[in-house]
C-alpha atoms as a PDB file:
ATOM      1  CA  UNK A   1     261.167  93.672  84.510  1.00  0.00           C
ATOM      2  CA  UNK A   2     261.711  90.184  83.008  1.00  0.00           C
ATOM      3  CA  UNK A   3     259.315  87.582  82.891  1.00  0.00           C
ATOM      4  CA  UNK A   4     259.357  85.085  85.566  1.00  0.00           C
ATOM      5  CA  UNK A   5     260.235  81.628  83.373  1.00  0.00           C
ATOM      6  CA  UNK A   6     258.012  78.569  84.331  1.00  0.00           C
ATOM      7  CA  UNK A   7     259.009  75.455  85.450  1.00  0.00           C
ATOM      8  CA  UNK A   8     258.367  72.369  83.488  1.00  0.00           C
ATOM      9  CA  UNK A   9     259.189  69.179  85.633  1.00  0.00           C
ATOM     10  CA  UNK A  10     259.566  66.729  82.578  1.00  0.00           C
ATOM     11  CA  UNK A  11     262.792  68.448  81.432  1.00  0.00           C
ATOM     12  CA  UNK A  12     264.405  67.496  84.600  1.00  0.00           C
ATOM     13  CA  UNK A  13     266.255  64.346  83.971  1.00  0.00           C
ATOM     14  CA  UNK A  14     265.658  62.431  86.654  1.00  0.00           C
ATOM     15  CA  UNK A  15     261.577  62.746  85.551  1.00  0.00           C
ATOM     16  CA  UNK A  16     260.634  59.676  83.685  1.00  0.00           C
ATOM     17  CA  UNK A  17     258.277  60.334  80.822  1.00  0.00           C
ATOM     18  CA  UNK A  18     254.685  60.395  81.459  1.00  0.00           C
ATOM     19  CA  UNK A  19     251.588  60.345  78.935  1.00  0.00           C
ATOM     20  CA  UNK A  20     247.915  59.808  79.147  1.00  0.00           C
ATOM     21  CA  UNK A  21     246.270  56.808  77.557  1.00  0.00           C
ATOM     22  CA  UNK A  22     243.398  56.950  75.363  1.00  0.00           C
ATOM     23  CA  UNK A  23     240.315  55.403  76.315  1.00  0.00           C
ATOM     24  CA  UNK A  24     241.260  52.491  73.703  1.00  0.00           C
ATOM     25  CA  UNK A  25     244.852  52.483  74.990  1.00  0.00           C
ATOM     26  CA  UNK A  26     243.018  52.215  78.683  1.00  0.00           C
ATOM     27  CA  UNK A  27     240.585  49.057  77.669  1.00  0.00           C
ATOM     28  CA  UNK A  28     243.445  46.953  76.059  1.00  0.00           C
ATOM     29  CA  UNK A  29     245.671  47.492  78.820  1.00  0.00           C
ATOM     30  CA  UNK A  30     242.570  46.061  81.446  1.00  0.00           C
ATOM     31  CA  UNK A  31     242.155  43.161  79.300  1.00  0.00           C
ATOM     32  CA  UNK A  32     245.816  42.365  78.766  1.00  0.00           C
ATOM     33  CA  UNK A  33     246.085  42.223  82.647  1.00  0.00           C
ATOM     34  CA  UNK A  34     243.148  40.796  83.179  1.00  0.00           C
ATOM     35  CA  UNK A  35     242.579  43.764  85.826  1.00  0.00           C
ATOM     36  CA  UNK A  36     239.830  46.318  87.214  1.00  0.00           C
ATOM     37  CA  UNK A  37     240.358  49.873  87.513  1.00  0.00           C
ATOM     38  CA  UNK A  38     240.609  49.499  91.294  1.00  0.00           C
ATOM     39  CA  UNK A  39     243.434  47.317  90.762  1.00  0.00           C
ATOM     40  CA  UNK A  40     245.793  49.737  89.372  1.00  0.00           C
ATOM     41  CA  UNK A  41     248.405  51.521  91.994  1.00  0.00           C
ATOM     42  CA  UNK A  42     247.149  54.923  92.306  1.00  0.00           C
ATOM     43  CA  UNK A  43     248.618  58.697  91.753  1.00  0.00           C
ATOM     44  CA  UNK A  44     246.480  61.567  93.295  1.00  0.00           C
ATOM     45  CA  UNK A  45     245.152  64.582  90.767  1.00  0.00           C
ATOM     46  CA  UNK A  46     247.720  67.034  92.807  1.00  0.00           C
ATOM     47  CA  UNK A  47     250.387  65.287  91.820  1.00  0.00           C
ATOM     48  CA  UNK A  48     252.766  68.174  89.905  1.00  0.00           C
ATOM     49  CA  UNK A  49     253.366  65.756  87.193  1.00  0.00           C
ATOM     50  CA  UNK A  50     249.108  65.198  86.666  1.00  0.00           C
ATOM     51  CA  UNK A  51     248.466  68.499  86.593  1.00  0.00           C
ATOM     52  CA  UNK A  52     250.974  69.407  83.984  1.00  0.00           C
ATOM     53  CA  UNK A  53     250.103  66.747  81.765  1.00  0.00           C
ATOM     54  CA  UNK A  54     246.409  68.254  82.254  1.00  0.00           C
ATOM     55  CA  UNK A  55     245.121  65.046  83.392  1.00  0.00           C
ATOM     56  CA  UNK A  56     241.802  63.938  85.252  1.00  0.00           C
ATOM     57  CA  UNK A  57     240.240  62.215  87.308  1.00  0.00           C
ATOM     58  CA  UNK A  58     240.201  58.312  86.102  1.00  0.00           C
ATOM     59  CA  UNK A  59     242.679  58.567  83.452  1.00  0.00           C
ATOM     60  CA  UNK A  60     245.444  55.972  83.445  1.00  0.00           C
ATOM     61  CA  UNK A  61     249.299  57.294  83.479  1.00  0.00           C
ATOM     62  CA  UNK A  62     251.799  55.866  81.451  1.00  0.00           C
ATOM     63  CA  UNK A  63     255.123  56.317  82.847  1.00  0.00           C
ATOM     64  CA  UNK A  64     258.216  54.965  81.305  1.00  0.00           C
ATOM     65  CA  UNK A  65     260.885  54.106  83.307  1.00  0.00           C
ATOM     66  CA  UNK A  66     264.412  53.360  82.608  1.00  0.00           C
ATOM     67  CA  UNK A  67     266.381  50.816  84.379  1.00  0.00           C
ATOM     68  CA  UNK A  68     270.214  49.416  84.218  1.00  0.00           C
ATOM     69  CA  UNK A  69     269.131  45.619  84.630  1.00  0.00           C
ATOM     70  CA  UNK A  70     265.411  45.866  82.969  1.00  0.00           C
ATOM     71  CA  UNK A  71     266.302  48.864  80.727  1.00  0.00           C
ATOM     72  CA  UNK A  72     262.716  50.420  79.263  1.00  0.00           C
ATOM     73  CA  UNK A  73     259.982  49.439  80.993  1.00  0.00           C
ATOM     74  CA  UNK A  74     256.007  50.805  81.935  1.00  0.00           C
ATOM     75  CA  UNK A  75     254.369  51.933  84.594  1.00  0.00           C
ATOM     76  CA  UNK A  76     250.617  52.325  85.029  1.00  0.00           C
ATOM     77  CA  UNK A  77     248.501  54.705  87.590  1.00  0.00           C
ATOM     78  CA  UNK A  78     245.103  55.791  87.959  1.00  0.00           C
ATOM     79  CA  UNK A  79     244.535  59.009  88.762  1.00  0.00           C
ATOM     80  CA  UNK A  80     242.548  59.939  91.816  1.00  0.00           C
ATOM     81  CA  UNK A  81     241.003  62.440  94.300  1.00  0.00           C
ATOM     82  CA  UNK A  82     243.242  64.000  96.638  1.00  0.00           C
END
């Protein structure tokens, strides 16, 4: 019997890339805003893309976005309880 293959979301192509920050990656970005934590738009811990990145509860998402007028630009979540 074959093994069953498992799914990873970000190799679908219509997944933008997503990363964690690092703590220091997560204080710049609040002063470069001028911004709280509570500020940021949120993305909940059961999201499929959180959970394969392995991410908890308070880290900040990086998601890079392509698009035809803008071309490369970032998008930043906080994750939260569900």
């Amino acid at each position: 019997m074959a093994a069953k293959k498992k799914f990873n979301i970000f190799d679908h192509e219509l997944v933008p890339e997503h990363r964690i920050l690092s703590e220091e990656e997560k204080a710049e970005l609040l002063k470069r805003y001028n911004i709280k934590l509570s500020q940021l738009p949120q993305i909940r811990a059961s999201d499929p893309a959180v959970q394969a990145l392995g991410a908890k509860i308070g880290d900040i998402i990086e998601i890079k976005r392509k698009s035809p007028t803008a071309g490369i630009y970032y998008y930043y979540r906080i994750v939260v309880e569900d």
